[in-house]
C-alpha atoms as a PDB file:
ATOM      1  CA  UNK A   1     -67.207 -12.384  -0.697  1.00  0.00           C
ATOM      2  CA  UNK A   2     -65.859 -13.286  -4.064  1.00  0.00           C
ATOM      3  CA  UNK A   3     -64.714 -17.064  -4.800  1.00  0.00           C
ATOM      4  CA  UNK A   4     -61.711 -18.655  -5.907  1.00  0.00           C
ATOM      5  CA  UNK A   5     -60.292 -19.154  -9.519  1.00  0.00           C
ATOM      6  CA  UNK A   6     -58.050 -22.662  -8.823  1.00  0.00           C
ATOM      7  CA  UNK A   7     -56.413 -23.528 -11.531  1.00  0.00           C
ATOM      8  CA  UNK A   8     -56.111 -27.592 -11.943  1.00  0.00           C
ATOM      9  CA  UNK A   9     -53.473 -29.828 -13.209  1.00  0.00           C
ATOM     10  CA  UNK A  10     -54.422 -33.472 -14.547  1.00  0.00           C
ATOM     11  CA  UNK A  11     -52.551 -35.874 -15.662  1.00  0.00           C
ATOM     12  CA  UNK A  12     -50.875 -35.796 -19.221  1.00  0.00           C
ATOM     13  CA  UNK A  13     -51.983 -39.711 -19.314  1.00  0.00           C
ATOM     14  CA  UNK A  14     -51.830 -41.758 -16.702  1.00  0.00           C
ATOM     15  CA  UNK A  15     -54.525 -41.600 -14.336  1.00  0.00           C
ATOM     16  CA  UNK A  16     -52.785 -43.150 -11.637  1.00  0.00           C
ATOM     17  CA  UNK A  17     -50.445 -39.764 -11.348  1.00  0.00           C
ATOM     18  CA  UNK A  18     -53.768 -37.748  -9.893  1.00  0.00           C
ATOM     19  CA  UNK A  19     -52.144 -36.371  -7.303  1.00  0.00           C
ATOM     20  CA  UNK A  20     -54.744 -36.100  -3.587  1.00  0.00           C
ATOM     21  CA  UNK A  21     -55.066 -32.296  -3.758  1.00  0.00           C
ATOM     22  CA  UNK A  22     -56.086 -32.103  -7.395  1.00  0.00           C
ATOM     23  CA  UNK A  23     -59.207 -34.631  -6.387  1.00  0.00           C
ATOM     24  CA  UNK A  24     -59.574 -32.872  -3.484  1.00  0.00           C
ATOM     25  CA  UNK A  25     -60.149 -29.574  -5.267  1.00  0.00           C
ATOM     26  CA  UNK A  26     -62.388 -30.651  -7.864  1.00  0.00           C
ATOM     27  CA  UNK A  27     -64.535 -32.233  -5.095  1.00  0.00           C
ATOM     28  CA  UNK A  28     -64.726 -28.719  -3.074  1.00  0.00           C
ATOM     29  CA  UNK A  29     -65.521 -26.581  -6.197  1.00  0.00           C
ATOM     30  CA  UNK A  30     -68.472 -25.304  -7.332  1.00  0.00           C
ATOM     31  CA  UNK A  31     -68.164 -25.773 -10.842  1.00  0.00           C
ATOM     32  CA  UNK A  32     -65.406 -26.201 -13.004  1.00  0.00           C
ATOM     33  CA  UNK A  33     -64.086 -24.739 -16.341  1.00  0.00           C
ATOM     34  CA  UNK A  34     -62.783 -27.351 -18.733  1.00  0.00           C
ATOM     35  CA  UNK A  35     -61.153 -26.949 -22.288  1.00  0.00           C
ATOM     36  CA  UNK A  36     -63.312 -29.921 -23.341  1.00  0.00           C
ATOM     37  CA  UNK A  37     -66.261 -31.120 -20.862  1.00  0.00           C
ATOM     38  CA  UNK A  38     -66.746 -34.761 -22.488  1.00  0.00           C
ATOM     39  CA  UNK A  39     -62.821 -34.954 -21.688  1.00  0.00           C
ATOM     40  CA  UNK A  40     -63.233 -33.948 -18.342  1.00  0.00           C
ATOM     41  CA  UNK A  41     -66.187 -35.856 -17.627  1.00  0.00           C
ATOM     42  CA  UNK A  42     -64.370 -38.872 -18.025  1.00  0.00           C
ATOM     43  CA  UNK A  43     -62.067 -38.083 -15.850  1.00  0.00           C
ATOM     44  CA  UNK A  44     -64.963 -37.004 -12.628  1.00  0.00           C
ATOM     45  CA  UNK A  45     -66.287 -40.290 -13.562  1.00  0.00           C
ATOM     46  CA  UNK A  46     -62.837 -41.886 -12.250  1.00  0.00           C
ATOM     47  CA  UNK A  47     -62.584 -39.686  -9.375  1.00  0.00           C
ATOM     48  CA  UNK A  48     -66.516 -40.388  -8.281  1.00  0.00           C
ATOM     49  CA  UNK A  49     -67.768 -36.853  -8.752  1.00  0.00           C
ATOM     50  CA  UNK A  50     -70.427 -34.847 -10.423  1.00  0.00           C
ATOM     51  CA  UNK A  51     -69.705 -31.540 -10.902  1.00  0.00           C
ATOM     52  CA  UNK A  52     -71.813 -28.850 -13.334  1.00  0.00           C
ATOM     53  CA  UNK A  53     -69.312 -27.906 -16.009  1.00  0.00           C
ATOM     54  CA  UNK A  54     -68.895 -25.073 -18.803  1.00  0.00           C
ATOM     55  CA  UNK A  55     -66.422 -24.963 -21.611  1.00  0.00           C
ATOM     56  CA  UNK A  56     -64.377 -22.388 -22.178  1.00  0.00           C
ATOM     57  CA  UNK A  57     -61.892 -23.509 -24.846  1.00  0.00           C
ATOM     58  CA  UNK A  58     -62.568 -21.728 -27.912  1.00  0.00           C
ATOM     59  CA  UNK A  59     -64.293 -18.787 -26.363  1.00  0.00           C
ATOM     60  CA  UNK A  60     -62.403 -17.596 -23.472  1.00  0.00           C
ATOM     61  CA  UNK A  61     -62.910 -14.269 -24.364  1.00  0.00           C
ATOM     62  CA  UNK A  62     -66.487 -14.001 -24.484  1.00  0.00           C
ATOM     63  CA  UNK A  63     -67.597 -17.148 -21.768  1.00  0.00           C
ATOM     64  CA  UNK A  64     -64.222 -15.957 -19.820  1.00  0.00           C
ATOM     65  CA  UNK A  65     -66.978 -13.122 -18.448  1.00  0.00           C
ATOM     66  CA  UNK A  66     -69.704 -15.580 -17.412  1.00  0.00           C
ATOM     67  CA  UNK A  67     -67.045 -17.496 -15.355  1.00  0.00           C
ATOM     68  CA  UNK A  68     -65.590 -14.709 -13.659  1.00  0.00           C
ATOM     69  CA  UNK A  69     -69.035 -12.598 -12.871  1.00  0.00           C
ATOM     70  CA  UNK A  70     -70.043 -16.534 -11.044  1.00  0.00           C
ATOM     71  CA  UNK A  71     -66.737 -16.406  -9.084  1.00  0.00           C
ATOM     72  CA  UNK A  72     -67.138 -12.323  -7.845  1.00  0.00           C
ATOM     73  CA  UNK A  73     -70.696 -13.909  -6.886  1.00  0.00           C
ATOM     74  CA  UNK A  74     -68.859 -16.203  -4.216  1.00  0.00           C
ATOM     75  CA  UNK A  75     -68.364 -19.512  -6.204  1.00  0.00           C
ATOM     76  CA  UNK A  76     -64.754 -21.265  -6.400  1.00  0.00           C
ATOM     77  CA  UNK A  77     -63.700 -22.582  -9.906  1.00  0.00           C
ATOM     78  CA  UNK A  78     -61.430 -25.529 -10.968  1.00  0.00           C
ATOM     79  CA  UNK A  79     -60.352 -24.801 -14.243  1.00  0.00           C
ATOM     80  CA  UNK A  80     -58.671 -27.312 -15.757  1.00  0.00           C
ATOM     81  CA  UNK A  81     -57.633 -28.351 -19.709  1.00  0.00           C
ATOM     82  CA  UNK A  82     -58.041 -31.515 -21.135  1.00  0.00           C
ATOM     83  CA  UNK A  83     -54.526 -32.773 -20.104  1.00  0.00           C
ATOM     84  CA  UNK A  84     -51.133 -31.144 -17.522  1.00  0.00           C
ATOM     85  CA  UNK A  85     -50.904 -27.194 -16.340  1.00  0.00           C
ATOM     86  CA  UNK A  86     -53.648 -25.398 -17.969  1.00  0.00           C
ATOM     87  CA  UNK A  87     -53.273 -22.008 -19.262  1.00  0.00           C
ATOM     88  CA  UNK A  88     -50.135 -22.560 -21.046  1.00  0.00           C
ATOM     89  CA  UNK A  89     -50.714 -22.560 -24.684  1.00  0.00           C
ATOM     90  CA  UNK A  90     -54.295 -22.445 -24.244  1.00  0.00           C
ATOM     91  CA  UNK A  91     -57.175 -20.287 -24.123  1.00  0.00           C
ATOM     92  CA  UNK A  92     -57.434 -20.315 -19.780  1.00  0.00           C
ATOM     93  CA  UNK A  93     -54.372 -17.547 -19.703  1.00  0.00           C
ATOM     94  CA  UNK A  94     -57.299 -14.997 -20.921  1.00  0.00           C
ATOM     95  CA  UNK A  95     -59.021 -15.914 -17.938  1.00  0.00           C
ATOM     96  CA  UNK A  96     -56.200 -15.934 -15.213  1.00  0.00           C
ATOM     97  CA  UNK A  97     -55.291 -12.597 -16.450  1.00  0.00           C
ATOM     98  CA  UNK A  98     -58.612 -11.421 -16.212  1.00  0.00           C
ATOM     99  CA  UNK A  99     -58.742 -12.986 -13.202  1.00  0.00           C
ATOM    100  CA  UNK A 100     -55.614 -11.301 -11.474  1.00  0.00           C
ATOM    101  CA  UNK A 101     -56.683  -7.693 -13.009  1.00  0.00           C
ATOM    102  CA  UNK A 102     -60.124  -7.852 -11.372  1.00  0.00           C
ATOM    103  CA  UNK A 103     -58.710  -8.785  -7.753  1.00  0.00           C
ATOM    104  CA  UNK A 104     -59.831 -12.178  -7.700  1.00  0.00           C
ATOM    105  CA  UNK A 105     -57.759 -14.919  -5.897  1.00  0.00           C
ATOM    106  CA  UNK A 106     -55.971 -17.555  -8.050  1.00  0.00           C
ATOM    107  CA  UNK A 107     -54.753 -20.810  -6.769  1.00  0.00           C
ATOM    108  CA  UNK A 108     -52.336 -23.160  -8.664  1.00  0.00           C
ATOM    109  CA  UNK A 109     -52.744 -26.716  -8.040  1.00  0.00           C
ATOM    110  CA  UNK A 110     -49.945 -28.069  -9.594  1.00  0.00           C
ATOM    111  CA  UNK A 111     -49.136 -31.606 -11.084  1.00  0.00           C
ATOM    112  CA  UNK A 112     -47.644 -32.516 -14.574  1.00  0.00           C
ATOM    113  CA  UNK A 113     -46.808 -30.644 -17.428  1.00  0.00           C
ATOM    114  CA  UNK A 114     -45.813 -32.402 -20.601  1.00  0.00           C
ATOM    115  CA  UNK A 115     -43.096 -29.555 -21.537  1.00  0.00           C
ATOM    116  CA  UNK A 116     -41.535 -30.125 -18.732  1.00  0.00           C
ATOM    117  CA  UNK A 117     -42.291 -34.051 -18.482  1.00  0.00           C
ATOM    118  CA  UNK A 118     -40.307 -33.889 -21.927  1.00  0.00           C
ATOM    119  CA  UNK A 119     -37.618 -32.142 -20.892  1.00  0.00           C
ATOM    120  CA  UNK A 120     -36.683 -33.471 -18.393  1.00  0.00           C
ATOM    121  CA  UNK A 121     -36.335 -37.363 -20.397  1.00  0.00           C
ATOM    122  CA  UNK A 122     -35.033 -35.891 -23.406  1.00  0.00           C
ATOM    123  CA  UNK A 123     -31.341 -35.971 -22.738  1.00  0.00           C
ATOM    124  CA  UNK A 124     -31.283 -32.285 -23.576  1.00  0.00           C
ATOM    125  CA  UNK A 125     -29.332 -29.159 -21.965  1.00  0.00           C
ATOM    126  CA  UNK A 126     -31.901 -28.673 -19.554  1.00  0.00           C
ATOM    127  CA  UNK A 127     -29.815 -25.835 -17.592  1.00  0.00           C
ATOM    128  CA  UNK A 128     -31.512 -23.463 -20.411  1.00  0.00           C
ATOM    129  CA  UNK A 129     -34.564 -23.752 -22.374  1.00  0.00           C
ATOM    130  CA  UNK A 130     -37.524 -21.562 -23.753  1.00  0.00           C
ATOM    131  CA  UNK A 131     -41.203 -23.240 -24.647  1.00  0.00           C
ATOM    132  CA  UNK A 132     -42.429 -22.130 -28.053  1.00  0.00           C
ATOM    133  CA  UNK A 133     -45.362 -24.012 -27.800  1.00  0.00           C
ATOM    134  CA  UNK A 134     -47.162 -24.445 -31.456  1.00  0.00           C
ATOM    135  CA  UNK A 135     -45.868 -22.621 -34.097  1.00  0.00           C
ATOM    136  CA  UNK A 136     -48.269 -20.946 -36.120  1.00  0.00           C
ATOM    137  CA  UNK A 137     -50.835 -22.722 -38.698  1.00  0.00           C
ATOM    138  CA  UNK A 138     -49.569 -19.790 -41.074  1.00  0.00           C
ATOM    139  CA  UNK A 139     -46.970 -20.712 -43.536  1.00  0.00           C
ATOM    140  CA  UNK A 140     -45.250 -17.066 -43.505  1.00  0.00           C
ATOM    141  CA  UNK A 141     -45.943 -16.986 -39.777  1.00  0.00           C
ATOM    142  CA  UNK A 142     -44.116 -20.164 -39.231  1.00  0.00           C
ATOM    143  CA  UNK A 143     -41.687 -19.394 -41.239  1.00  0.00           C
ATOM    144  CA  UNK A 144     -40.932 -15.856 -39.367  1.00  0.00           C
ATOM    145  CA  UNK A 145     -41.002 -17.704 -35.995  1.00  0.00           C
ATOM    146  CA  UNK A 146     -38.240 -20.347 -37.021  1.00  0.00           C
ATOM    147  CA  UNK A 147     -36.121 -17.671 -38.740  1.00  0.00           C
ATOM    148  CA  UNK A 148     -36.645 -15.589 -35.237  1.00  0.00           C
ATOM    149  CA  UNK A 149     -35.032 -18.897 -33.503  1.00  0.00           C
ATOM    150  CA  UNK A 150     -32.055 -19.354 -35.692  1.00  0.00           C
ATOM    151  CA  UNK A 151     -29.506 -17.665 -33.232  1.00  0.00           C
ATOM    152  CA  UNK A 152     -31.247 -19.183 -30.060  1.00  0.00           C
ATOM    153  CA  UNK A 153     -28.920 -20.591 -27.892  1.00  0.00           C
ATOM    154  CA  UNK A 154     -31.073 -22.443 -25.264  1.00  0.00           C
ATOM    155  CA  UNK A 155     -33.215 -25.600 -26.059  1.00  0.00           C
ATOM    156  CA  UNK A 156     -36.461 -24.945 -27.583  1.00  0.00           C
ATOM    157  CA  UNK A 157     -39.826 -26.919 -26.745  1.00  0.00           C
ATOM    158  CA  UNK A 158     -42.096 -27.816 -29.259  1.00  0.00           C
ATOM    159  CA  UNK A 159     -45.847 -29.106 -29.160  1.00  0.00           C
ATOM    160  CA  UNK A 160     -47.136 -31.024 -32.247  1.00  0.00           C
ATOM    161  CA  UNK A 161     -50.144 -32.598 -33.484  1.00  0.00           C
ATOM    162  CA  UNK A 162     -49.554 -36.089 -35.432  1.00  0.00           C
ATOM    163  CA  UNK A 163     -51.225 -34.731 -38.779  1.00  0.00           C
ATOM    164  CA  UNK A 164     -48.549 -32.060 -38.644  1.00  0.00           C
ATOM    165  CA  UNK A 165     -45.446 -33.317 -37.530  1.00  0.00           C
ATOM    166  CA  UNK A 166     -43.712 -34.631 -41.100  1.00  0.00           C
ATOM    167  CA  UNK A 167     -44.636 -31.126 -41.913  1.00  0.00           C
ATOM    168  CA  UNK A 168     -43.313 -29.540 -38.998  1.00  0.00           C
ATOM    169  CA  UNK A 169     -40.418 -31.760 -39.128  1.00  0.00           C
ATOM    170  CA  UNK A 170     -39.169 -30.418 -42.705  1.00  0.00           C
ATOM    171  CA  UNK A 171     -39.732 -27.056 -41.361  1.00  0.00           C
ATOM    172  CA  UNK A 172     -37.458 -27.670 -38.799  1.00  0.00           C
ATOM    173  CA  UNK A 173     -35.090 -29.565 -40.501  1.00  0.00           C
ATOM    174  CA  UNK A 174     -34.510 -26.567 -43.417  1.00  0.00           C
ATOM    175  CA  UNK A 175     -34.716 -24.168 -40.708  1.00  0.00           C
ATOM    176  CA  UNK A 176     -32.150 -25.677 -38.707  1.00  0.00           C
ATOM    177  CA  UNK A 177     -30.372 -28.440 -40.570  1.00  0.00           C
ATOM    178  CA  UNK A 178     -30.702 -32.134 -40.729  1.00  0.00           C
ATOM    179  CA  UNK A 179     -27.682 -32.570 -37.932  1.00  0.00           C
ATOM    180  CA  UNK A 180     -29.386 -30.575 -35.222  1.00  0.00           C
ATOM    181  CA  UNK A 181     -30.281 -32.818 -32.313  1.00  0.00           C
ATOM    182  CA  UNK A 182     -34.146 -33.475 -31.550  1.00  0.00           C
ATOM    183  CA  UNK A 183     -35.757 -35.475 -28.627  1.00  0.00           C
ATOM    184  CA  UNK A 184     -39.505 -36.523 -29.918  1.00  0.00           C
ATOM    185  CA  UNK A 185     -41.621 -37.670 -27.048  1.00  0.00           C
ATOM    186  CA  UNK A 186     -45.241 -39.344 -27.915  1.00  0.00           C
ATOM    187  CA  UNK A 187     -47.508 -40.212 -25.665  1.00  0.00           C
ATOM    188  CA  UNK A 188     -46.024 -39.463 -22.330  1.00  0.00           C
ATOM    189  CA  UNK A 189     -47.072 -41.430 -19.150  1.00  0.00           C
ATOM    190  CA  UNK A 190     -49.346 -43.405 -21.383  1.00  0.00           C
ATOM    191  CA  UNK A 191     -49.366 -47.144 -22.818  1.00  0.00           C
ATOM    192  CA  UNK A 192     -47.745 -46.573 -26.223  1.00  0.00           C
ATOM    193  CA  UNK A 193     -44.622 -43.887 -24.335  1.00  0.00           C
ATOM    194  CA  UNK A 194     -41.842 -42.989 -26.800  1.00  0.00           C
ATOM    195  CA  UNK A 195     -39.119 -41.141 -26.239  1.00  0.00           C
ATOM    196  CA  UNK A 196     -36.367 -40.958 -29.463  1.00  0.00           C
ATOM    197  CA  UNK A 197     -33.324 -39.028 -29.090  1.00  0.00           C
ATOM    198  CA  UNK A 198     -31.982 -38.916 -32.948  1.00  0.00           C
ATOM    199  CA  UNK A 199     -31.485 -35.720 -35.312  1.00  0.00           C
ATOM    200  CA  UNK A 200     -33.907 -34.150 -37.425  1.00  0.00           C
ATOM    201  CA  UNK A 201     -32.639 -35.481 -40.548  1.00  0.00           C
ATOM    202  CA  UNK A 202     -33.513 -38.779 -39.453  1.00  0.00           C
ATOM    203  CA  UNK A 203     -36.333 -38.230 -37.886  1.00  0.00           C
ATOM    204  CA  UNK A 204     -37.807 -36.664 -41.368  1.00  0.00           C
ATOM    205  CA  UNK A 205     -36.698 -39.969 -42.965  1.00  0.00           C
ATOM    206  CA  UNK A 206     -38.604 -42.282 -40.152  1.00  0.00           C
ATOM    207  CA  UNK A 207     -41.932 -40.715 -40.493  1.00  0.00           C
ATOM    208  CA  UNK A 208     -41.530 -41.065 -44.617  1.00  0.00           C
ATOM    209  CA  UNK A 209     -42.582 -44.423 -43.442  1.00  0.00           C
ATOM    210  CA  UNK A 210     -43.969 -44.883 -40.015  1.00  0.00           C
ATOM    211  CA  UNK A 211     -47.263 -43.118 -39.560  1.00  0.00           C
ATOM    212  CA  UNK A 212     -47.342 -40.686 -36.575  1.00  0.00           C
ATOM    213  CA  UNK A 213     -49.919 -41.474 -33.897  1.00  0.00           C
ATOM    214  CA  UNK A 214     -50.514 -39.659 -30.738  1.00  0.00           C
ATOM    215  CA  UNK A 215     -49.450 -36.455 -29.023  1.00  0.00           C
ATOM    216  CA  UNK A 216     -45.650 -35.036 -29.448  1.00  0.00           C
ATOM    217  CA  UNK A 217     -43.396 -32.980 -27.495  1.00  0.00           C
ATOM    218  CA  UNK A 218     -40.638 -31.753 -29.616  1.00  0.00           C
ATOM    219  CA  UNK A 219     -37.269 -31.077 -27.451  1.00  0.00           C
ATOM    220  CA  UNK A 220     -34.409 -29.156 -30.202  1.00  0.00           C
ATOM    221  CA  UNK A 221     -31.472 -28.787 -29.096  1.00  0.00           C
ATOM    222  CA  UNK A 222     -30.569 -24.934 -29.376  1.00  0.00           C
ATOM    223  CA  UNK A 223     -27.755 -23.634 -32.121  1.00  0.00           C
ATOM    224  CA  UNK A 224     -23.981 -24.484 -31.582  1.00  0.00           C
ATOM    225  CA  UNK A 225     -21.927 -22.234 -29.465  1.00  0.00           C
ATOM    226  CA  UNK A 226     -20.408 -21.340 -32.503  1.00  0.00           C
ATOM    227  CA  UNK A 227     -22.776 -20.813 -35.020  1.00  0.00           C
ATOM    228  CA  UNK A 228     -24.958 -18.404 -32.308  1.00  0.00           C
ATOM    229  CA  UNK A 229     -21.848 -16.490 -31.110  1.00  0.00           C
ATOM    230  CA  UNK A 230     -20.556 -15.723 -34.632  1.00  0.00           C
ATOM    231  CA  UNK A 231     -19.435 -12.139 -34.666  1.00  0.00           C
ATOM    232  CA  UNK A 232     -21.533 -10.688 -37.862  1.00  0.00           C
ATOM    233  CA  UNK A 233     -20.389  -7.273 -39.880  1.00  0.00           C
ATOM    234  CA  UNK A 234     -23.386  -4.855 -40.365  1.00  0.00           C
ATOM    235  CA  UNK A 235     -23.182  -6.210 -44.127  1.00  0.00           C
ATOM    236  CA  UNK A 236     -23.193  -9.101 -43.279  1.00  0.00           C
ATOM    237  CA  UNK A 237     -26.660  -9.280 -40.987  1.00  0.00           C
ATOM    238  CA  UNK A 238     -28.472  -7.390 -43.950  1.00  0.00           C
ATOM    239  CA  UNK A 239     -27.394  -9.978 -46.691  1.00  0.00           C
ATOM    240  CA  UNK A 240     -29.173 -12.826 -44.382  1.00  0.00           C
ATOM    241  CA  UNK A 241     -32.043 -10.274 -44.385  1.00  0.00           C
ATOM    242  CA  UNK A 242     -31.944  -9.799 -48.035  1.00  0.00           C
ATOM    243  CA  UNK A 243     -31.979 -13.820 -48.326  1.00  0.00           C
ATOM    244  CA  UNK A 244     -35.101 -14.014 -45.888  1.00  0.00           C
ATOM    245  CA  UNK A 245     -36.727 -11.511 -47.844  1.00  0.00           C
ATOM    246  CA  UNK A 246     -35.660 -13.563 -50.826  1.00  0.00           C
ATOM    247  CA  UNK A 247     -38.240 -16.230 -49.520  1.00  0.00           C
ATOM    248  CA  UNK A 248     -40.931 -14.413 -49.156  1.00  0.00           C
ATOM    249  CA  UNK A 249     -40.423 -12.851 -45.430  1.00  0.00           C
ATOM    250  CA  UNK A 250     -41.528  -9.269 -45.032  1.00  0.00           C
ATOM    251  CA  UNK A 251     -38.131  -6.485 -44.527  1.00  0.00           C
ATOM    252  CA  UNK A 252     -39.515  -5.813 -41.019  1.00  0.00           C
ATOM    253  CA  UNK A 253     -39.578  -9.671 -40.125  1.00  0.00           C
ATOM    254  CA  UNK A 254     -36.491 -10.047 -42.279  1.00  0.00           C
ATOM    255  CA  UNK A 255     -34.673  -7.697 -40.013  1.00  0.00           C
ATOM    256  CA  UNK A 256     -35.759  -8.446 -36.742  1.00  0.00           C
ATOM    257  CA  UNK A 257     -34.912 -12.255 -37.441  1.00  0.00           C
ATOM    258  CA  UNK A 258     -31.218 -11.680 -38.756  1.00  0.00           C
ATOM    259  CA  UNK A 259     -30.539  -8.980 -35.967  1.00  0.00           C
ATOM    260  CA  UNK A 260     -30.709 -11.840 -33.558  1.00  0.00           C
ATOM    261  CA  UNK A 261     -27.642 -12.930 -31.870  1.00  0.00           C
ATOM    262  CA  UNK A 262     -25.643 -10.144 -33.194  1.00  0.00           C
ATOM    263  CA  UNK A 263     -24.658  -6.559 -31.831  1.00  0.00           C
ATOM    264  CA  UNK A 264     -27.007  -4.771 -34.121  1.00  0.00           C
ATOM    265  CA  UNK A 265     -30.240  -3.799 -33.445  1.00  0.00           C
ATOM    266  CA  UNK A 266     -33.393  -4.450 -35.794  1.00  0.00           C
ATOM    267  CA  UNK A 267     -33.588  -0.934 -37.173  1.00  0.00           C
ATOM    268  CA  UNK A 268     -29.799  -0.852 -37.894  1.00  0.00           C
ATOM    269  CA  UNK A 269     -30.219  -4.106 -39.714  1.00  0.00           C
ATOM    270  CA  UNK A 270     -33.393  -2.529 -41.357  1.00  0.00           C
ATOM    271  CA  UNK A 271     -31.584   0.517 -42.768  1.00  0.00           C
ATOM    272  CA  UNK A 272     -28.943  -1.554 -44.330  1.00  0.00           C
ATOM    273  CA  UNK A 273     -31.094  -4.329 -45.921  1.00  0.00           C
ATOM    274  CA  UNK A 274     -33.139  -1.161 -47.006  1.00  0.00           C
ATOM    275  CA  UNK A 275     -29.573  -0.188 -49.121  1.00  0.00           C
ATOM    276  CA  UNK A 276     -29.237  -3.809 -50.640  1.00  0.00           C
ATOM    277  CA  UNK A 277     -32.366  -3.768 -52.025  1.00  0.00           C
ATOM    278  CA  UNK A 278     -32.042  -0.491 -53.559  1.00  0.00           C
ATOM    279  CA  UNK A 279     -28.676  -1.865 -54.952  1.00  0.00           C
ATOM    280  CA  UNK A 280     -30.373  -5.139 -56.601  1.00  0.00           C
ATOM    281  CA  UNK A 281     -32.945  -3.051 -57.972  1.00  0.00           C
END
């Protein structure tokens, strides 16, 4: 009989929020799958337990296999990342879905989860909110993601690394403009906590000066009512295509970006931007 796949929450800091059942579950597993095993070795060393471990953070797809071939054998897994709900933004989802497609049972054990840790402090609309994660190490990429966000009504998430964040931060900021609210939230549950409600324009000026340290959650507040529900003319959507294209965005990308929040679709968008280029040739 095949085992179980369980997949492990741990705390986003504070040891002290180990909740019983996600001891409990390490203890009973056979082995367990961590993003990073020195990480997670420190944390069996709190909890009293020696477990054999394999890493499966930046080759899912090929040690993904090895895991799952040892759980169809009959041996339960804890899979767990370095910090909160595995298998969002990280490599585990390749597993659970490979998981779910071969039969084999998956268990959450839930605890925290910075996104939503951060949320729910940041003073935010919380009623609505969408979790983009990180944005792409790509400058066109991240540039086509924001521009696909510039309509979006509901709050938008944000994880960021401190050697990125001033750049991320002027991303955002010409993106979005300097008056859009932010939350930034470092190092939740742990000693040096922060959580600043302020506006990206000022946050961009802080962190000329201070230097970031730790791990941020980024909580934007989503566009205005009336900037996202601004009834566009056909012309009107292509010309902010033709100004995306402008800096350096592809027409497809261009297209798809300034179709959002308006009644036209991409392709309609497309065709037209397709005419104003023609024209400024």
């Amino acid at each position: 009989m095949a085992g179980t796949l369980y997949i492990v929450a741990t705390p986003i800091g504070n040891l002290e929020d180990m909740p019983p059942r996600v001891a409990a579950t390490f203890g009973a597993a056979d082995f367990i799958a961590a993003e990073d095993t020195r990480v997670t070795m420190k944390l069996l060393n709190y909890l009293g337990l020696k477990k054999p471990m394999v890493s499966y953070y930046e080759h899912a797809l090929q040690k993904g296999e090895a895991i799952l071939q040892r759980i169809e054998a009959g041996e339960s897994c804890a899979l767990c990342s370095d910090a909160g709900m595995p298998c969002v933004s990280d490599p585990g989802e390749v597993i659970v879905r490979d998981a779910l497609a071969r039969g084999i049972k998956v268990v959450p054990i839930p605890a925290a989860s910075a996104c939503v840790t951060a949320l729910a402090v940041s003073g935010q609309d919380t009623s609505r909110w969408v979790f983009e994660g990180f944005l792409p190490v790509n400058r066109k990429q991240k540039k086509e993601r924001l521009a696909e966000l510039l309509q979006e009504k509901r709050t938008v998430i944000f994880y960021e690394a401190p050697h990125k964040l001033r750049t991320t931060l002027d991303d955002l900021t010409a993106a979005f403009g300097a008056d859009r609210s932010i939350t930034l939230c470092r190092e939740l549950t742990k000693l040096h906590e922060e959580i600043w409600k302020t506006t990206l324009g000022e946050a961009v000026e802080h962190y000329r000066a201070a230097e970031p340290r730790g791990e941020y959650v980024l909580v934007m507040a989503g566009a205005p009512a009336g900037a996202a529900d601004e009834e566009l003319t056909l012309e009107q959507a292509a010309q902010r295509a033709f100004a995306l294209t402008i800096e350096g965005f592809s027409a497809s990308a261009a297209a798809k970006a300034a179709a959002q929040g308006t009644a036209y679709s991409k392709s309609e968008v497309y065709k037209q931007l397709l005419l104003l280029q023609q024209t400024a040739e």
